[in-house]
N, C-alpha and C. Protein backbone atom coordinates (compact mmCIF):
# COMPACT_ATOMS: atom_id res chain seq x y z
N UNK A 1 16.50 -8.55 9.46
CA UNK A 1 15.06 -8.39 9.51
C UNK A 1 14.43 -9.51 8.68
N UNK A 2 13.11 -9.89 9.18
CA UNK A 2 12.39 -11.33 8.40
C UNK A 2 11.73 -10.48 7.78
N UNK A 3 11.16 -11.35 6.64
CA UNK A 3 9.79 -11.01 5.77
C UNK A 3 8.72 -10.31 7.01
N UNK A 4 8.30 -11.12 7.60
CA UNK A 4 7.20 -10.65 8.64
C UNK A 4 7.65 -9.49 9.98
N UNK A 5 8.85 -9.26 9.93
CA UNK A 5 9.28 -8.07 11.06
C UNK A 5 8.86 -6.64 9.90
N UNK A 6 9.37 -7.02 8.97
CA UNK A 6 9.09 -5.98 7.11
C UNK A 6 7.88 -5.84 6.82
N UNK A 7 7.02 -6.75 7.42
CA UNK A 7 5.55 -6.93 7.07
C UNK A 7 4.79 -6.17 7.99
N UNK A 8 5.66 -6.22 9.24
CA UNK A 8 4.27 -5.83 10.59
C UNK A 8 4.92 -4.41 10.34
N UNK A 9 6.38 -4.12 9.98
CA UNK A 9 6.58 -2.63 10.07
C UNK A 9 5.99 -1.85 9.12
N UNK A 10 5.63 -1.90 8.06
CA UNK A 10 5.33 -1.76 6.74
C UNK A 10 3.41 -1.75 7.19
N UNK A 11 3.16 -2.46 8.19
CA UNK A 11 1.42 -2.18 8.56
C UNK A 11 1.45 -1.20 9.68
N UNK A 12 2.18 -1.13 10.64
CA UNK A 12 2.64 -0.71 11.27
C UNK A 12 2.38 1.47 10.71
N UNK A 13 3.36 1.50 10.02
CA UNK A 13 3.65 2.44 9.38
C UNK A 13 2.47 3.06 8.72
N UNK A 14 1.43 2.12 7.87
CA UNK A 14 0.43 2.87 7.46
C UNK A 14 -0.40 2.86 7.96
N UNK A 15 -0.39 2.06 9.35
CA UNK A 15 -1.69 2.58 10.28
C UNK A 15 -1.55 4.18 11.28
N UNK A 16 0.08 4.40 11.24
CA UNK A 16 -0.05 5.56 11.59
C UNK A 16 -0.69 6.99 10.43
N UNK A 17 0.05 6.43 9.23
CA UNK A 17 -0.64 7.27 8.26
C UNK A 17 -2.10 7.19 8.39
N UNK A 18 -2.45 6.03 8.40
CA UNK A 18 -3.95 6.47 8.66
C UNK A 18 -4.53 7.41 9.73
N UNK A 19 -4.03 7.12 10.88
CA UNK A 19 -4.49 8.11 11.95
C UNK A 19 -4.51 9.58 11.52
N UNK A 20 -3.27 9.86 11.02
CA UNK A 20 -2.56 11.23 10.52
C UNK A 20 -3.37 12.11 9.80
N UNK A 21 -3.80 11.02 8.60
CA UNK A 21 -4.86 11.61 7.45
C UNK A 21 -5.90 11.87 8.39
N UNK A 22 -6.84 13.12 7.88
CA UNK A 22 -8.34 12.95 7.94
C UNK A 22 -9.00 12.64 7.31
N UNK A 23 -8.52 12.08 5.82
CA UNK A 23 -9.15 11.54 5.15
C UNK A 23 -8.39 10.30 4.57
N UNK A 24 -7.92 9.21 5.28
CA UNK A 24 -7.31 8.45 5.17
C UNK A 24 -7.29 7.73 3.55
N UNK A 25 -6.39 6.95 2.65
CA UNK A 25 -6.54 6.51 1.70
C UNK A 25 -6.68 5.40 1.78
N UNK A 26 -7.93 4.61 0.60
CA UNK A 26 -8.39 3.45 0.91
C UNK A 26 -7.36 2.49 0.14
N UNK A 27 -6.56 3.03 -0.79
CA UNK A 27 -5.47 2.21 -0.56
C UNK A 27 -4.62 1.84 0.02
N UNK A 28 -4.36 2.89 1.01
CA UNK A 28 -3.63 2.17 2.29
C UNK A 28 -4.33 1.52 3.01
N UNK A 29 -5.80 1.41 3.56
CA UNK A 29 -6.37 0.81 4.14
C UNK A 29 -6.61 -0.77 4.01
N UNK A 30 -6.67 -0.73 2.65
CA UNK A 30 -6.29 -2.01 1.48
C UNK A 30 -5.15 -2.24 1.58
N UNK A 31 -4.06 -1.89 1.81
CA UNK A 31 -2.55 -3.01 2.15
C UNK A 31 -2.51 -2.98 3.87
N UNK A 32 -2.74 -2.14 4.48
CA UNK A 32 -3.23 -2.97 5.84
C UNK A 32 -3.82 -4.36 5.89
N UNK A 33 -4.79 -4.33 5.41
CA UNK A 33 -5.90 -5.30 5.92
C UNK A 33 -5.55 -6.31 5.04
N UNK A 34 -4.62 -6.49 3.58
CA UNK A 34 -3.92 -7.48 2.99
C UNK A 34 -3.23 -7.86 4.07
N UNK A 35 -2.39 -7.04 4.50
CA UNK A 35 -0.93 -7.75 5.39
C UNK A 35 -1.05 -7.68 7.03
N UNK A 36 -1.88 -7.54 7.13
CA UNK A 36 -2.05 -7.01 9.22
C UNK A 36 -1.78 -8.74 9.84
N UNK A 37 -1.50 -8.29 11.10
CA UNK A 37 -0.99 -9.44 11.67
C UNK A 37 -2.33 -9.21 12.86
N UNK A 38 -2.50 -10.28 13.11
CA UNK A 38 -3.43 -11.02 14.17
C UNK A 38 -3.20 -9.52 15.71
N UNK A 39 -1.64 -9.57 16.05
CA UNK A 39 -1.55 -8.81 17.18
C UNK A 39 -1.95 -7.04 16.95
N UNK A 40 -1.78 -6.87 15.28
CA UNK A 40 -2.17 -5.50 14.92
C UNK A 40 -3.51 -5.21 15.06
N UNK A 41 -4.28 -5.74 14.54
CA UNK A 41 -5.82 -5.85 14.36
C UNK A 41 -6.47 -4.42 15.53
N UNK A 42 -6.29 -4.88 16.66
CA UNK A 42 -6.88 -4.40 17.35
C UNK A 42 -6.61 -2.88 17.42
N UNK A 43 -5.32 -2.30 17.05
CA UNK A 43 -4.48 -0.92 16.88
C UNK A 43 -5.54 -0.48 16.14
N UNK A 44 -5.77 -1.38 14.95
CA UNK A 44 -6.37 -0.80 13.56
C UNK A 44 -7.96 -0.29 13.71
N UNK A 45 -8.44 -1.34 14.16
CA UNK A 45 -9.45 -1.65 14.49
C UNK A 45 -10.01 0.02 15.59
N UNK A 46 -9.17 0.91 16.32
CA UNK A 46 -8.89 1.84 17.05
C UNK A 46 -8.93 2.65 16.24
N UNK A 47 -7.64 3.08 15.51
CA UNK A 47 -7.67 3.85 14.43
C UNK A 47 -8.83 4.41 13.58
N UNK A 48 -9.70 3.28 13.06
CA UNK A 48 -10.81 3.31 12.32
C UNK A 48 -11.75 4.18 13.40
N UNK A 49 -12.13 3.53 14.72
CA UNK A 49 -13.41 4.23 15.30
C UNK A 49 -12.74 5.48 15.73
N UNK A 50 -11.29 5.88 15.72
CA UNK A 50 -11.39 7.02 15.95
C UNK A 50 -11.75 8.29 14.78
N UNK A 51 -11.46 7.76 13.47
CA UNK A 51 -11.35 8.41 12.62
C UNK A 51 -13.55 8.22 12.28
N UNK A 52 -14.38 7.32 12.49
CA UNK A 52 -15.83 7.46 12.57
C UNK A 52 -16.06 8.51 14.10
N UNK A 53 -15.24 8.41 15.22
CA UNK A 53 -16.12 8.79 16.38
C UNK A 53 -15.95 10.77 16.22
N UNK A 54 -14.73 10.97 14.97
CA UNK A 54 -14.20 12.20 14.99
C UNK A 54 -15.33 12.85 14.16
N UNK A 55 -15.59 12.04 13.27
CA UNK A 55 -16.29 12.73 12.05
C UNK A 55 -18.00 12.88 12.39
N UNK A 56 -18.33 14.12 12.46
CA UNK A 56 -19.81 14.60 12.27
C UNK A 56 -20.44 14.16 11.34
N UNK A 57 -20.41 13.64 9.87
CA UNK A 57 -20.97 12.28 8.74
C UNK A 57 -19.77 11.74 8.65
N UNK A 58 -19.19 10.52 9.34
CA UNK A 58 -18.14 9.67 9.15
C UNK A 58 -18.77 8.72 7.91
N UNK A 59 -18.06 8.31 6.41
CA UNK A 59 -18.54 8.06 5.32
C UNK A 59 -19.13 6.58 6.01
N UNK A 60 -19.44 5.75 4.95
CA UNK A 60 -20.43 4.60 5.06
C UNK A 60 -19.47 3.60 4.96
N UNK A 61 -18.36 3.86 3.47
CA UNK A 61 -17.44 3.04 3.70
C UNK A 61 -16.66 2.77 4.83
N UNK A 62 -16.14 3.78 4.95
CA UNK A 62 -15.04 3.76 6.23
C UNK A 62 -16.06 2.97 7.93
N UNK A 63 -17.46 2.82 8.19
CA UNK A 63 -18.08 2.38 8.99
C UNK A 63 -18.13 0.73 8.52
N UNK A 64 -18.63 0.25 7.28
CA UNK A 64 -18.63 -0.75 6.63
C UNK A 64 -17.30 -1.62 6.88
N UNK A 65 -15.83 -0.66 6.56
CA UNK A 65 -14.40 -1.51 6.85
C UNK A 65 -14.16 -1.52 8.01
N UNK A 66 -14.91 -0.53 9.05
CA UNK A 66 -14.71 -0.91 10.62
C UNK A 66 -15.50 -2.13 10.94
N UNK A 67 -16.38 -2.35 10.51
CA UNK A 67 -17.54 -3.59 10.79
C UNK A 67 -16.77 -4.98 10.22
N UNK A 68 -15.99 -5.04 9.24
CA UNK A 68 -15.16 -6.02 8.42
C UNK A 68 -14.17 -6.52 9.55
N UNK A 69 -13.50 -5.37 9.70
CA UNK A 69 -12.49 -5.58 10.65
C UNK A 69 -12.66 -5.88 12.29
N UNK A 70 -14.01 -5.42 12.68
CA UNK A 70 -14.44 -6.10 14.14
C UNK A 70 -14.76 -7.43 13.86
N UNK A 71 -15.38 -8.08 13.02
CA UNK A 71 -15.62 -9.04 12.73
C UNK A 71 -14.11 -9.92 12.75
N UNK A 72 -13.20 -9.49 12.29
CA UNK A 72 -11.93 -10.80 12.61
C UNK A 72 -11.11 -10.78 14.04
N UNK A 73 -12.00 -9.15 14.42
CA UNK A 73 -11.52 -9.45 16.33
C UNK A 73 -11.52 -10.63 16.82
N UNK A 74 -11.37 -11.52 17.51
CA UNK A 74 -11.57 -12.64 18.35
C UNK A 74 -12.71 -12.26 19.22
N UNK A 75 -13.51 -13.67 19.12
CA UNK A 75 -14.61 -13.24 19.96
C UNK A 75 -13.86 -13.91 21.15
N UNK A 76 -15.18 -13.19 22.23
CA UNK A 76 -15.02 -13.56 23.74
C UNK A 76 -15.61 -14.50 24.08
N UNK A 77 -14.58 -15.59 25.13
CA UNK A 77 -14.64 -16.75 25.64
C UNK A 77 -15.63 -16.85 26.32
N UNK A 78 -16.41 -17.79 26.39
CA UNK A 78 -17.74 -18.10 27.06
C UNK A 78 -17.74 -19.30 27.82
C-alpha cells in the first residue's frame, strides 16, 4: 500500500463516519478536507448536503463547510 492508497482509505473511511453520525464531528470533517483527494470531493461534497437536506435547522457551520467545499468542485466547461 502507498502513502496515498492510506490516504484516500483513511478519507474514505471518515466520510463514511460522517454519513453514519447525525451529528458528524468537525474533527473528522477537518482531516477529510486536510487529506481528500480531487476524485473524493464530490462523495463528500454529497455527504454534507445530505446531512443539511436531512436536518429541519441544519447548523450554519456545517452549510458554511458545504459552501467551502463546492467551491473546490471543478467548475463547468464553457
Amino acid at each position: 500500500m502507498t502513502r496515498d492508497e492510506a490516504q484516500a482509505a483513511l478519507v474514505r473511511m471518515l466520510i463514511e463516519k460522517v454519513r453514519e453520525d447525525k451529528y458528524p464531528s468537525f474533527t473528522q470533517m477537518e482531516l477529510i478536507e486536510e487529506s481528500i483527494t480531487p476524485e473524493l470531493i464530490e462523495d463528500y461534497f454529497e455527504v454534507l448536503a445530505e446531512k443539511v437536506m436531512g436536518d429541519e435547522y441544519p447548523s450554519i457551520q456545517l452549510m458554511r463547510r458545504m459552501q467551502r467545499v463546492a467551491h473546490s468542485l471543478p467548475s463547468q466547461a464553457q
